[in-house]
N, C-alpha and C. Protein backbone atom coordinates (compact mmCIF):
# COMPACT_ATOMS: atom_id res chain seq x y z
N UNK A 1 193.76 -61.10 121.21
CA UNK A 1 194.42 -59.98 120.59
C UNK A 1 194.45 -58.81 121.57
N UNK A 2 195.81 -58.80 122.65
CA UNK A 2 195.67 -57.16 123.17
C UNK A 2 195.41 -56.10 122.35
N UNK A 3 195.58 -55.66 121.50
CA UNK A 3 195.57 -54.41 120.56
C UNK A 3 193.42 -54.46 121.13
N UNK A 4 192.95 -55.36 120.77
CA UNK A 4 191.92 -55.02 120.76
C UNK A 4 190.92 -54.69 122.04
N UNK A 5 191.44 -55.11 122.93
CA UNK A 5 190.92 -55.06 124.53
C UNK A 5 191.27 -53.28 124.74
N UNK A 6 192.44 -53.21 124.79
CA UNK A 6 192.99 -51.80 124.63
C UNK A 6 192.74 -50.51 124.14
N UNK A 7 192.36 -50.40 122.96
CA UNK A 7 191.40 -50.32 122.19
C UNK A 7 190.03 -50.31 122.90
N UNK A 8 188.97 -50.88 123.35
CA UNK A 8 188.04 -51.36 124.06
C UNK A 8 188.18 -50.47 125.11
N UNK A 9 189.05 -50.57 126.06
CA UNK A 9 189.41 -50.11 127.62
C UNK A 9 189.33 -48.51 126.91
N UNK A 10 190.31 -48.12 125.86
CA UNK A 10 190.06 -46.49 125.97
C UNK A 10 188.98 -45.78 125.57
N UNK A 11 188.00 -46.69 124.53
CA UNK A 11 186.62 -46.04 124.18
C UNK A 11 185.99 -46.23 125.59
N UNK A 12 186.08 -46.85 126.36
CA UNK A 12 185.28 -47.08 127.85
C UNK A 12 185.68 -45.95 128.55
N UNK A 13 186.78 -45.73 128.55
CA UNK A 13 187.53 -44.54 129.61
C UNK A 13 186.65 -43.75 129.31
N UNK A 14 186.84 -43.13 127.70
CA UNK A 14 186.42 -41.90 127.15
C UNK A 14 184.79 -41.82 126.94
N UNK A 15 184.18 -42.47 127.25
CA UNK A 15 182.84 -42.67 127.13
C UNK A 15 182.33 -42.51 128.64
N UNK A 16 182.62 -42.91 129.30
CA UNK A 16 182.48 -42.32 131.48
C UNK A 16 183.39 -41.15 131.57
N UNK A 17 183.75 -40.79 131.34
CA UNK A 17 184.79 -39.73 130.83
C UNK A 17 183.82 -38.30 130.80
N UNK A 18 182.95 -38.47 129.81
CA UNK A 18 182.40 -37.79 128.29
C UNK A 18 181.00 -37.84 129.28
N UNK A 19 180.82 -38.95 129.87
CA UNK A 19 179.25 -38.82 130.68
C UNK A 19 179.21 -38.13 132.13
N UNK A 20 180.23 -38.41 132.79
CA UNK A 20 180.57 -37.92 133.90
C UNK A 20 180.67 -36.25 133.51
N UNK A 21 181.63 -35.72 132.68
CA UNK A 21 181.36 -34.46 133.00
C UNK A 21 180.39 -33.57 132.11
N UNK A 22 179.44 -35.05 131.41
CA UNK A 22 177.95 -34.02 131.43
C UNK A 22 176.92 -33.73 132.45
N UNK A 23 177.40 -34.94 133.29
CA UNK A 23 175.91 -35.35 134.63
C UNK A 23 176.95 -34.29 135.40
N UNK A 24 177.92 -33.58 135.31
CA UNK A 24 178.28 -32.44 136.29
C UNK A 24 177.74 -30.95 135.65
N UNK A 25 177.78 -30.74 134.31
CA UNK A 25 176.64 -29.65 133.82
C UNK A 25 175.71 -29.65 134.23
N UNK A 26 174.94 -30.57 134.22
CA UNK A 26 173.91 -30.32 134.54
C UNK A 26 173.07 -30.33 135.93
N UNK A 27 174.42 -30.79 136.72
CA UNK A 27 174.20 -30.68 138.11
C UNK A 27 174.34 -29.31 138.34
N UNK A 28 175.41 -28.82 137.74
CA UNK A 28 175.67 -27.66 138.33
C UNK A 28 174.32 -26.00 137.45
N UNK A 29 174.12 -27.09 136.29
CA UNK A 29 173.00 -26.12 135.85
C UNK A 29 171.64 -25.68 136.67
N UNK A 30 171.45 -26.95 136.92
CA UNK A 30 170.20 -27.26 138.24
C UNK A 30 170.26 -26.57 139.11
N UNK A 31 171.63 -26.59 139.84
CA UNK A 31 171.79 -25.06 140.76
C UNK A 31 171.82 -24.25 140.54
N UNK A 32 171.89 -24.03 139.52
CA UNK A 32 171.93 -22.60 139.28
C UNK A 32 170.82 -22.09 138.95
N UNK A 33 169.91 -23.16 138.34
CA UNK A 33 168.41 -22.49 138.17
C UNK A 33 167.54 -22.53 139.11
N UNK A 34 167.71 -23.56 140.26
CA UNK A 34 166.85 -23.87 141.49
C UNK A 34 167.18 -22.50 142.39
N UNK A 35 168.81 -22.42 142.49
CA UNK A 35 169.33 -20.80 143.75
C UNK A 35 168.83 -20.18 143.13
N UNK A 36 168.16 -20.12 142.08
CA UNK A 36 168.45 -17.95 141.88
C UNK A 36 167.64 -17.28 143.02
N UNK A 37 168.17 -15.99 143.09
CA UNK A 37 167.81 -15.19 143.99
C UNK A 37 166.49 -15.28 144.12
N UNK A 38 165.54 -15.35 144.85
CA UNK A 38 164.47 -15.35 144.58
C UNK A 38 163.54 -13.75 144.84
N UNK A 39 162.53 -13.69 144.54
CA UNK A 39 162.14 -12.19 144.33
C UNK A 39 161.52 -11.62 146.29
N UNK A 40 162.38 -10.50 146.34
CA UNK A 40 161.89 -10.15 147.71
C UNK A 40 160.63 -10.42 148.01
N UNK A 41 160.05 -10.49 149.41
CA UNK A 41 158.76 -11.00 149.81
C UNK A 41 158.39 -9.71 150.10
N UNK A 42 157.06 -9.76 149.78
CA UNK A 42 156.44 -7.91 149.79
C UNK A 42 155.43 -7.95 151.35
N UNK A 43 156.40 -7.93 152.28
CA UNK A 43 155.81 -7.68 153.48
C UNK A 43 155.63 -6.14 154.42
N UNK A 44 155.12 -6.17 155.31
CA UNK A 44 154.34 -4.64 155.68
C UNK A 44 155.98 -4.29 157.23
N UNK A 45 156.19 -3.35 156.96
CA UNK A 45 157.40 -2.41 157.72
C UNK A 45 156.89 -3.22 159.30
N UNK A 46 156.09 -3.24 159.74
CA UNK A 46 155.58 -3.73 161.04
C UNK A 46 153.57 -4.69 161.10
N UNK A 47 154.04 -5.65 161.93
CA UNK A 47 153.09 -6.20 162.63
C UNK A 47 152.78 -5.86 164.76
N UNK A 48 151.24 -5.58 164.53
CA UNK A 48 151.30 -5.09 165.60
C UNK A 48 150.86 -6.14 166.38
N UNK A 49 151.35 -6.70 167.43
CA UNK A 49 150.92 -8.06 168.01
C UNK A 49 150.22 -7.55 169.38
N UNK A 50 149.35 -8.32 169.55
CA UNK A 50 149.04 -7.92 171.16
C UNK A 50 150.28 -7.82 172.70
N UNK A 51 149.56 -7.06 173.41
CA UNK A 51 150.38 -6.73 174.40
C UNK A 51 150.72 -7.75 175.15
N UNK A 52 152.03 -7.86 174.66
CA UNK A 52 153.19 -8.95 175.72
C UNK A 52 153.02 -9.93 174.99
N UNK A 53 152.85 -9.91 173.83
CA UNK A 53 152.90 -11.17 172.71
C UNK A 53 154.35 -11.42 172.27
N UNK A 54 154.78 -12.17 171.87
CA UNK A 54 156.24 -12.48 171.28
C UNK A 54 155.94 -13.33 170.19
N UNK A 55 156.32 -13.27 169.04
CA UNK A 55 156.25 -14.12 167.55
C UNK A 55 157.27 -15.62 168.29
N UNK A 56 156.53 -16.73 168.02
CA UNK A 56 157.38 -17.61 167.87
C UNK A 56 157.56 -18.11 166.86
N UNK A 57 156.46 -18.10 165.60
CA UNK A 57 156.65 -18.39 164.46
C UNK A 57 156.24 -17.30 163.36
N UNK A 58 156.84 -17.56 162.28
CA UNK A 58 156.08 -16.11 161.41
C UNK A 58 155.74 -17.32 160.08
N UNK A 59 155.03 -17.25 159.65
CA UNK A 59 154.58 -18.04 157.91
C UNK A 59 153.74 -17.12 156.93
N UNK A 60 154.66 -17.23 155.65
CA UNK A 60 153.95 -15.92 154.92
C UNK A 60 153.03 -16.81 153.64
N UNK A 61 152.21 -16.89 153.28
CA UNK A 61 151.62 -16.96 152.17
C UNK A 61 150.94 -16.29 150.89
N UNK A 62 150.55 -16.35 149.64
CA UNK A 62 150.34 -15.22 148.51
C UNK A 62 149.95 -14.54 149.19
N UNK A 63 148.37 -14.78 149.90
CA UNK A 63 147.89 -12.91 150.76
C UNK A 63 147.70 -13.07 151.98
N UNK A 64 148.29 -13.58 152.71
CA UNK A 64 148.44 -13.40 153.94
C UNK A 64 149.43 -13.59 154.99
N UNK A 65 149.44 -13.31 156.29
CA UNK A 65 150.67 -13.67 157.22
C UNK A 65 150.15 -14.39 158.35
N UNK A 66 150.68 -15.17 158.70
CA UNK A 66 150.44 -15.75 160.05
C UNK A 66 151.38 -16.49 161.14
N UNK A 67 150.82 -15.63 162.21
CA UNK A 67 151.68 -15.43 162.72
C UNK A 67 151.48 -16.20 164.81
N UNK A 68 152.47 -16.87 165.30
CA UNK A 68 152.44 -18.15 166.26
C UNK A 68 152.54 -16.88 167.59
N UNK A 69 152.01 -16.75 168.62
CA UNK A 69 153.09 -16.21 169.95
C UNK A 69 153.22 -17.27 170.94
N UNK A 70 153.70 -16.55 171.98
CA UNK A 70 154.24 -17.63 173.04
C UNK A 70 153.03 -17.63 173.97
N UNK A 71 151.79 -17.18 173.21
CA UNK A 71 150.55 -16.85 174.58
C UNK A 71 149.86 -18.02 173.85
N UNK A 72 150.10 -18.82 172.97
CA UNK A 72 149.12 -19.88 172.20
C UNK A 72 147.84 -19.39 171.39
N UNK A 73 148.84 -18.56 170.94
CA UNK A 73 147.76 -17.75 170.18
C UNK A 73 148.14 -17.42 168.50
N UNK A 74 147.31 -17.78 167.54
CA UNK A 74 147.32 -17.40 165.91
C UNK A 74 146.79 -16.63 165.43
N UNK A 75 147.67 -15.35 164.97
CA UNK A 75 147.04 -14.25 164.52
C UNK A 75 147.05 -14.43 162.59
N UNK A 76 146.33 -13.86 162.35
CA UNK A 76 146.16 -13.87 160.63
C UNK A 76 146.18 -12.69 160.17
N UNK A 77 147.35 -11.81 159.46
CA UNK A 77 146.76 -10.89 159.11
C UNK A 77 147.20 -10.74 157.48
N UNK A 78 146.61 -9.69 156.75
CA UNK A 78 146.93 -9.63 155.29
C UNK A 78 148.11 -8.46 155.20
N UNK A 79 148.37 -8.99 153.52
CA UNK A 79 149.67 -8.13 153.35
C UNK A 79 149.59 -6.90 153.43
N UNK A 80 148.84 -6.29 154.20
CA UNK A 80 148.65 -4.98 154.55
C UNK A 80 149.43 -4.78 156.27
N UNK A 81 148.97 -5.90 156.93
CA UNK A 81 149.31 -5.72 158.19
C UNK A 81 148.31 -5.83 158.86
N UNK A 82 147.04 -5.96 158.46
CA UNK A 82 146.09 -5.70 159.22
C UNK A 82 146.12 -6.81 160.10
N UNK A 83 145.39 -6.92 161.06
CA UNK A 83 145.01 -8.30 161.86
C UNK A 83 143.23 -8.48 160.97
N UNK A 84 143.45 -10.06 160.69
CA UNK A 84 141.84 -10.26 160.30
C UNK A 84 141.25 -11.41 161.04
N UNK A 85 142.22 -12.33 161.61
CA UNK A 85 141.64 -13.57 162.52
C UNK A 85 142.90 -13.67 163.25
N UNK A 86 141.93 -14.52 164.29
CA UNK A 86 142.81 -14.75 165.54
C UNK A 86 141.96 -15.96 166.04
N UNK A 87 143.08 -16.69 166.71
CA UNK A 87 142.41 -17.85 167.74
C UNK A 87 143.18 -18.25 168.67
N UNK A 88 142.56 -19.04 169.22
CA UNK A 88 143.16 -19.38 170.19
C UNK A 88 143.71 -21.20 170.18
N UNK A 89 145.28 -21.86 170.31
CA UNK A 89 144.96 -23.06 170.13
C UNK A 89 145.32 -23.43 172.06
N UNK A 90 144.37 -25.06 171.82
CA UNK A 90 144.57 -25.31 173.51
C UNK A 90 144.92 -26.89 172.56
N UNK A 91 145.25 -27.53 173.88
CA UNK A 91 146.29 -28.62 174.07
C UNK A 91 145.42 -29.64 174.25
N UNK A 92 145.78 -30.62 173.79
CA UNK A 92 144.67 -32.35 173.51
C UNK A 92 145.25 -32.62 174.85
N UNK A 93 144.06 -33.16 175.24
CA UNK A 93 144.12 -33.81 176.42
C UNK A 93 144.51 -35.34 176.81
């Protein structure tokens, strides 16, 4: 019986149809809740690095900063700015 395949074929259409542009809501919901702006990072106007230091890396965490130079050196300081640790890394032999 064509009538009934037909029939068949358009509840199928309309059913991937009907799913497809829910799995796009909610794709697009997801983005929209994952981007949001996220809240400025409450960091200090300046870090004072040692002389002839250059940042190669910066990493911020809840209370603290730390921070890479090009002298092989890791400074730690808090969200104040202060410096509170420092080290030195050397190279595996």
């Amino acid at each position: 019986m064509p009538g009934g395949d037909v029939r068949f074929l358009k509840i199928l259409v309309t059913t991937l149809t009907t799913t497809m542009i829910a799995g796009l809501l909610v794709i697009i919901a997801l983005f929209v809740i994952r981007f949001r702006e996220a809240p400025p990072l409450a960091l200090p106007d300046r870090l004072e690095l040692p002389a002839g230091a250059t940042a190669l890396s910066v990493t911020t965490l809840p209370d603290r900063i730390i921070v890479v130079t090009d002298q092989d050196r890791v400074l730690v300081f808090d969200k104040g700015g202060t410096l509170r640790q420092s080290a030195t890394l050397r190279t595996a032999e």
